[in-house]
Protein backbone atom coordinates (compact mmCIF):
# COMPACT_ATOMS: atom_id res chain seq x y z
CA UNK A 1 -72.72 33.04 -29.29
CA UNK A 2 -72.38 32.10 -25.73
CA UNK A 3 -72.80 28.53 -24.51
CA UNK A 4 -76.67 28.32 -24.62
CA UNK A 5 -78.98 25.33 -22.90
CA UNK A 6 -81.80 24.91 -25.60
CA UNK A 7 -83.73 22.39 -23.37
CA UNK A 8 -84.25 25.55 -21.03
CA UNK A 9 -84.84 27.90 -23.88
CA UNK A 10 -89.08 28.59 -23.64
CA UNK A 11 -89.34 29.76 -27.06
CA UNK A 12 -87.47 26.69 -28.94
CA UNK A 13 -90.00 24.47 -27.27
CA UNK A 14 -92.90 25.68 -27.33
CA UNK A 15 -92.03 25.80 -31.07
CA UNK A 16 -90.64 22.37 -30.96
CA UNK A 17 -93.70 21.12 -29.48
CA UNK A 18 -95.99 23.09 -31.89
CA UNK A 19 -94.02 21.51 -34.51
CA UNK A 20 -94.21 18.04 -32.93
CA UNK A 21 -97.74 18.53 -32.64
CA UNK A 22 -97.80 19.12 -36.70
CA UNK A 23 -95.57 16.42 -37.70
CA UNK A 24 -97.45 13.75 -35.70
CA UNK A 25 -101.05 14.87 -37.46
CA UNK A 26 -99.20 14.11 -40.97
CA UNK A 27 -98.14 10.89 -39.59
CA UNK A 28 -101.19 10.05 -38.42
CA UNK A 29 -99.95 9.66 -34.94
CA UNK A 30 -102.63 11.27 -32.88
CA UNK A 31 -101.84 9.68 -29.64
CA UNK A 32 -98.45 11.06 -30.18
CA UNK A 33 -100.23 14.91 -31.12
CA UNK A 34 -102.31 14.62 -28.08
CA UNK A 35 -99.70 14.26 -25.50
CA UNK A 36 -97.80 16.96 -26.74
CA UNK A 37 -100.89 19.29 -26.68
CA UNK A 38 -101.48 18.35 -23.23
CA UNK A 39 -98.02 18.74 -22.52
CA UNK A 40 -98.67 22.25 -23.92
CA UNK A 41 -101.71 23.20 -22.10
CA UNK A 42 -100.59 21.94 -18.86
CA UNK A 43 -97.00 23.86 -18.52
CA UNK A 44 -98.28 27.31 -20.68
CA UNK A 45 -101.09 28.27 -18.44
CA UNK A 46 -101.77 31.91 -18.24
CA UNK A 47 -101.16 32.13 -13.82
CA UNK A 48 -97.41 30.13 -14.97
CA UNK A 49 -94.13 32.23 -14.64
CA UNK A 50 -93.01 29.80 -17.87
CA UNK A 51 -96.06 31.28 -19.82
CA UNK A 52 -95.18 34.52 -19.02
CA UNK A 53 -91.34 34.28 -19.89
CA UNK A 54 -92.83 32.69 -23.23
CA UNK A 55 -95.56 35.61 -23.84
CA UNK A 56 -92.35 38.23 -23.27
CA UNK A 57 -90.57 35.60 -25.83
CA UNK A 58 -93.16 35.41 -28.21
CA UNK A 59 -93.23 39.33 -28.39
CA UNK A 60 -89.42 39.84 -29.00
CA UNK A 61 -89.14 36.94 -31.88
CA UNK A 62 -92.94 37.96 -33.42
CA UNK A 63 -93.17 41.38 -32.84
CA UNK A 64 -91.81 43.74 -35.72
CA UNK A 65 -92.26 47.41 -35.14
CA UNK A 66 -90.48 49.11 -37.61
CA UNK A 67 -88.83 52.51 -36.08
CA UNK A 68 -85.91 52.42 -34.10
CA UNK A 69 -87.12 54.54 -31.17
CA UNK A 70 -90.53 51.90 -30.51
CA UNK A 71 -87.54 48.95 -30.90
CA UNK A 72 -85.58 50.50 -28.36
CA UNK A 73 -88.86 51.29 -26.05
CA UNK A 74 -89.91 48.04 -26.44
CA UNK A 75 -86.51 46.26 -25.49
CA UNK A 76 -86.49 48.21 -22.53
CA UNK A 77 -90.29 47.55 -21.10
CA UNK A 78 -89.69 43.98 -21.54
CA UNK A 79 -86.18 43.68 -19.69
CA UNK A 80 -88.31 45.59 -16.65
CA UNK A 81 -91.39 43.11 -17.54
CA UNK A 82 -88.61 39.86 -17.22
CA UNK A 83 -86.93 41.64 -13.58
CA UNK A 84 -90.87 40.81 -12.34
CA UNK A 85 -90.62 37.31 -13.26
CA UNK A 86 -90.01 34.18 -9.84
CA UNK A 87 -86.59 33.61 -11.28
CA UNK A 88 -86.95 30.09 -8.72
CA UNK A 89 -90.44 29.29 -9.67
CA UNK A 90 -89.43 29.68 -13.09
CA UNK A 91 -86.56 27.13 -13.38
CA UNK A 92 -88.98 24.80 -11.53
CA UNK A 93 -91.54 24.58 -14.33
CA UNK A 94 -88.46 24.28 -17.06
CA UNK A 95 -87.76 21.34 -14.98
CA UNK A 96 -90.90 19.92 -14.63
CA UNK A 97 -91.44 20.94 -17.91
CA UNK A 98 -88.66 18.76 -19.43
CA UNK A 99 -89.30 15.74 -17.44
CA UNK A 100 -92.77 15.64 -18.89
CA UNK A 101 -91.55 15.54 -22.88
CA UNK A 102 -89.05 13.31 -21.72
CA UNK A 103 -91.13 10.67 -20.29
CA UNK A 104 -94.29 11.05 -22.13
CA UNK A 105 -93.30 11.73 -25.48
CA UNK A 106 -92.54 8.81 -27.63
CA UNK A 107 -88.63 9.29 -29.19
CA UNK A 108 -87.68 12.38 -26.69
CA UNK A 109 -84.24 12.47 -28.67
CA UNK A 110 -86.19 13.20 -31.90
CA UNK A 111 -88.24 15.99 -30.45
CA UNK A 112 -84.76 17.72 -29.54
CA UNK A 113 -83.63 17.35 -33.19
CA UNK A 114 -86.64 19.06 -34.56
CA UNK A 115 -85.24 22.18 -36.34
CA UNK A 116 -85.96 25.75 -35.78
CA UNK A 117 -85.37 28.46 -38.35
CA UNK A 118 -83.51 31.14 -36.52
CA UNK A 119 -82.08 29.68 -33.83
CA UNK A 120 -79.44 31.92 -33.22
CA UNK A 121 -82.34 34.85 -32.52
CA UNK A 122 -84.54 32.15 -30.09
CA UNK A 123 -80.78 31.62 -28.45
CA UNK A 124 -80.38 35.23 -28.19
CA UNK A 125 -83.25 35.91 -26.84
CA UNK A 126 -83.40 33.57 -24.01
CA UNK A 127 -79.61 34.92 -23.33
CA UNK A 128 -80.83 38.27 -22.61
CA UNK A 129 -83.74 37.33 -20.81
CA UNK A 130 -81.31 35.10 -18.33
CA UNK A 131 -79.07 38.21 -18.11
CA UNK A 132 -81.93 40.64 -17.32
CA UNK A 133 -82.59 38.52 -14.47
CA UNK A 134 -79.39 38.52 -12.75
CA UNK A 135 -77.41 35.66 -14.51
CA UNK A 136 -74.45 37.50 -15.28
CA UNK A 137 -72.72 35.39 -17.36
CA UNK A 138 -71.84 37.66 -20.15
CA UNK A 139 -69.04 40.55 -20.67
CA UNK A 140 -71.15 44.11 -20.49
CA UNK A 141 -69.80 44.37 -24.56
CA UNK A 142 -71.26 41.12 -25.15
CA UNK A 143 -74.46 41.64 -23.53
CA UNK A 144 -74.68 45.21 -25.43
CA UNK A 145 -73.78 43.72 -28.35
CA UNK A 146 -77.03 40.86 -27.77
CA UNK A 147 -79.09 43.84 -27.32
CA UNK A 148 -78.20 45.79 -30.28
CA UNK A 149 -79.38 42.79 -32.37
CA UNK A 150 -82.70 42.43 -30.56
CA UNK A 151 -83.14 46.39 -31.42
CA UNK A 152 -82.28 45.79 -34.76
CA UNK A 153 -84.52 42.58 -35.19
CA UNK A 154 -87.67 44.95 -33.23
CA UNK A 155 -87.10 47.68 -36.03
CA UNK A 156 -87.08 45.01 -38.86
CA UNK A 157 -90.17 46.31 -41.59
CA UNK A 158 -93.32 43.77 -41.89
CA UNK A 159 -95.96 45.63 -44.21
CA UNK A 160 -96.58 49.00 -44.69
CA UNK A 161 -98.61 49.58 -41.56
CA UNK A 162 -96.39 48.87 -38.41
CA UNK A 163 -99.52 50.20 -35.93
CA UNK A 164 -100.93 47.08 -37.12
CA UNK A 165 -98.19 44.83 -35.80
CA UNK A 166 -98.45 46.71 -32.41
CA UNK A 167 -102.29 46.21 -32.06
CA UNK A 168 -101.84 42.17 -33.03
CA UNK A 169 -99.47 41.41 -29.38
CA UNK A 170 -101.25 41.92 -26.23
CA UNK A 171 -98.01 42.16 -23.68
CA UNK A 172 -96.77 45.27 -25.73
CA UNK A 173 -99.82 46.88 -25.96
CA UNK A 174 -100.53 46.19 -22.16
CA UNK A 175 -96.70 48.00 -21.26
CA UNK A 176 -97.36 50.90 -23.26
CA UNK A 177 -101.08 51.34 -21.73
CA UNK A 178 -98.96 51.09 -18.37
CA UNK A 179 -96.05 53.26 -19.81
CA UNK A 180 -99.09 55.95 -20.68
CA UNK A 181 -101.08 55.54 -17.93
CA UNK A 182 -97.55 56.54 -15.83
CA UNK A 183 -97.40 59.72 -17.46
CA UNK A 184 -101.08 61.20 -17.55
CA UNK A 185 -102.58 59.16 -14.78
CA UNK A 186 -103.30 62.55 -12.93
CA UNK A 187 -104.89 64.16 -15.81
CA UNK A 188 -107.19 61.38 -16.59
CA UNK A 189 -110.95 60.54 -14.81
CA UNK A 190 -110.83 56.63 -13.71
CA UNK A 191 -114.03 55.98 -16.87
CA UNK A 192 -111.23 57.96 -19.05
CA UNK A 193 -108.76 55.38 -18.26
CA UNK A 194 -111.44 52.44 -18.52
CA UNK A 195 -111.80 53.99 -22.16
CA UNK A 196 -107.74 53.71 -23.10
CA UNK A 197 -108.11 50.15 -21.66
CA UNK A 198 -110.69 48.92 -23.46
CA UNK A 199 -108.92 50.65 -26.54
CA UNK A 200 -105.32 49.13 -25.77
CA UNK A 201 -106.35 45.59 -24.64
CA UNK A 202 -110.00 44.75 -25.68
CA UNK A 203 -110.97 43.50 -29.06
CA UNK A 204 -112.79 45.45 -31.71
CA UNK A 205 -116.49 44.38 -30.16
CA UNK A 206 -116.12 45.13 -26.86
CA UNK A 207 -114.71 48.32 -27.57
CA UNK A 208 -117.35 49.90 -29.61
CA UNK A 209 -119.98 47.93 -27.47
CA UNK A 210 -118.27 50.33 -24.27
CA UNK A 211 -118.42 53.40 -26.90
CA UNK A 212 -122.24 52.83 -27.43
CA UNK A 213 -122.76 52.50 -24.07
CA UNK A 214 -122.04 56.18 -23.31
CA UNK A 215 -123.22 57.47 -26.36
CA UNK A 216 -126.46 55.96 -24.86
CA UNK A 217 -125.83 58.07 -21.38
CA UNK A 218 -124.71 60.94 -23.20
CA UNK A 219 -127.92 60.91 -25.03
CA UNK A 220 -130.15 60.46 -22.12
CA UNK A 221 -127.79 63.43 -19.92
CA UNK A 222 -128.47 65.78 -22.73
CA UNK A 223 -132.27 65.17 -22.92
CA UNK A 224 -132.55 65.58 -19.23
CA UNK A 225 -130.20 69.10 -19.40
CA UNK A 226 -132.71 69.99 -22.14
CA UNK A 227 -135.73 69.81 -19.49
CA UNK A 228 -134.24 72.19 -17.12
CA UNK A 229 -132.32 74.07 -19.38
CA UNK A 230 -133.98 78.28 -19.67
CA UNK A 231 -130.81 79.44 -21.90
CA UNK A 232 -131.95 79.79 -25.41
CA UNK A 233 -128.33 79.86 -26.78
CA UNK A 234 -127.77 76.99 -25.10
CA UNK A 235 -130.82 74.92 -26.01
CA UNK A 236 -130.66 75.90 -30.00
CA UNK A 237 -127.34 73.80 -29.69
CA UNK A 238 -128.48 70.76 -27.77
CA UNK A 239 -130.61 68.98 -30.99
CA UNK A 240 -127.10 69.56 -32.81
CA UNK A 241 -125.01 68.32 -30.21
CA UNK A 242 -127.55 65.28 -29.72
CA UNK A 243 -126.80 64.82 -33.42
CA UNK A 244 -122.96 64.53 -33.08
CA UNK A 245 -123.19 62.34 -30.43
CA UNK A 246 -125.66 59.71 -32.34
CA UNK A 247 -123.26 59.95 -34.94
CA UNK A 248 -120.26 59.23 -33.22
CA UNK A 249 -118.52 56.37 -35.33
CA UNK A 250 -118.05 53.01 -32.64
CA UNK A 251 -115.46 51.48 -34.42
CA UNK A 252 -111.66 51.15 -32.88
CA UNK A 253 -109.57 53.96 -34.24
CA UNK A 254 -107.35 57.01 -33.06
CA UNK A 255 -110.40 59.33 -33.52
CA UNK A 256 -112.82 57.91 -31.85
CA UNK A 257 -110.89 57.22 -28.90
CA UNK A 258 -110.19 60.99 -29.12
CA UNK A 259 -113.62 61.89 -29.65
CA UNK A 260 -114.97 59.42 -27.21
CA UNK A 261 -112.38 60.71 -24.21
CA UNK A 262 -114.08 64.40 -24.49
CA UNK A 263 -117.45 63.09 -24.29
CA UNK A 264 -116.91 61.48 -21.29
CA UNK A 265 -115.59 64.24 -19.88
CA UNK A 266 -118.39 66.52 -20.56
CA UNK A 267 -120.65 63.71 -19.58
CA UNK A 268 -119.01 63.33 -16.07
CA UNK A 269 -119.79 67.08 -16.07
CA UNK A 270 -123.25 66.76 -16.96
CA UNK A 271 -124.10 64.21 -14.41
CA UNK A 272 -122.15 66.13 -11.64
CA UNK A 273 -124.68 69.08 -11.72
CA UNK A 274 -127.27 66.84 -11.76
């Protein structure tokens, strides 16, 4: 393992200061809990380049996805996710970062001694990410060798349903929504993609709420076809159509976004000849 600055490493402490956090409450030190909280919610803000090194982090120590190929996919959307990051802004808020547990928390040293179950993989990790963005401080066989274990920590098996793992991280759902959205962007209506989105990134509610909501238009297009339609062929099929449509299941899965991608094509259809 390469010489490796764990006061700069994102994931060790956030984890440290999680665990801080934790120790303090059994204690029954909760001036000492809240500072580290605020400490947390003032340097991990969503708009931060250190909360999004720690969200690409997070996703790499977290994230198990079973199969090789997905390991490999993923390793390779997050090294082009961590070329995006202010590589100057970033050390700034490490900085700022550390002065802040160093002055406000009570026994600094201690919080530096709190230990962290792999910490080979969270020194690994931030390794990589360093070398992705132009550190170049390793050999190219030790860097491939740094990456090898990263694929091989991705493809690790948690549970027998690995989709699951996929839909529980937000950053690798969002790159392969992007890494999709690359490839059949020109195929796809603008509401089509809305529909992948809200199936990638939104939760379960919001989803089917966005399914219902064109079921409803559906619904109403067909009923208004039906008043102008003369084709008897045509309008013996509407009431079982209609019926299809009602019955559309809302909840999140592979079929129903399937389903609910043709329906709002023929809907766009519909309301085009209107």
């Amino acid at each position: 393992m390469a010489r490796h600055n764990k006061k700069r490493n994102v994931g060790l402490i956030h984890e440290q200061l999680v665990r801080y956090v934790a120790s303090s409450l059994i204690a029954k030190d909760k001036k000492s809990a809240a500072t580290a909280v605020e400490i947390i919610n003032k340097h991990f803000k969503p708009d931060t380049e250190l909360y999004k090194e720690f969200r690409l982090f997070n996703a790499l120590v977290n994230l198990p996805v079973g199969a090789r190929p997905l390991a490999e996919r993923v390793l390779n959307e997050s090294k082009k996710s961590a070329i995006t990051h202010d590589s100057t802004k970033l050390r700034r808020e490490k900085s700022l970062l550390i002065k802040d547990i160093n002055t406000c928390l009570v026994e600094s040293r201690r919080f530096y001694d709190i230990k962290i179950d792999n910490y080979r993989l969270f020194a690994t990790v931030q390794t990589v990410l360093n070398e992705w963005r132009g550190r170049q401080k390793l050999d190219l066989t030790t860097r491939a060798t740094y990456e090898e274990k990263l694929v091989e920590w991705l493809s690790r098996s948690s549970g027998p349903v690995q989709e699951e793992a996929i839909q529980s991280d937000p950053l690798i759902r969002k790159l392969m929504l992007q890494k999709f959205e690359e490839k059949y962007r020109d195929h796809l209506s603008i509401e089509q993609k809305q529909i992948l989105e809200a199936a990638v990134l939104d939760n379960d509610d919001n989803f089917s709420a966005t399914v219902r909501s064109i079921k409803e238009r559906s619904v109403k297009a067909i009923r208004s076809f039906k008043l102008t339609c003369d084709n008897k062929v045509l309008l013996e099929k509407i009431a079982d159509v209609q019926q299809q449509i009602e019955s559309l299941d809302e909840a999140k899965s592979d079929n129903t976004v399937s389903r609910i991608l043709h329906l709002v094509h023929l809907l766009e259809e519909m309301e085009a000849k209107e």
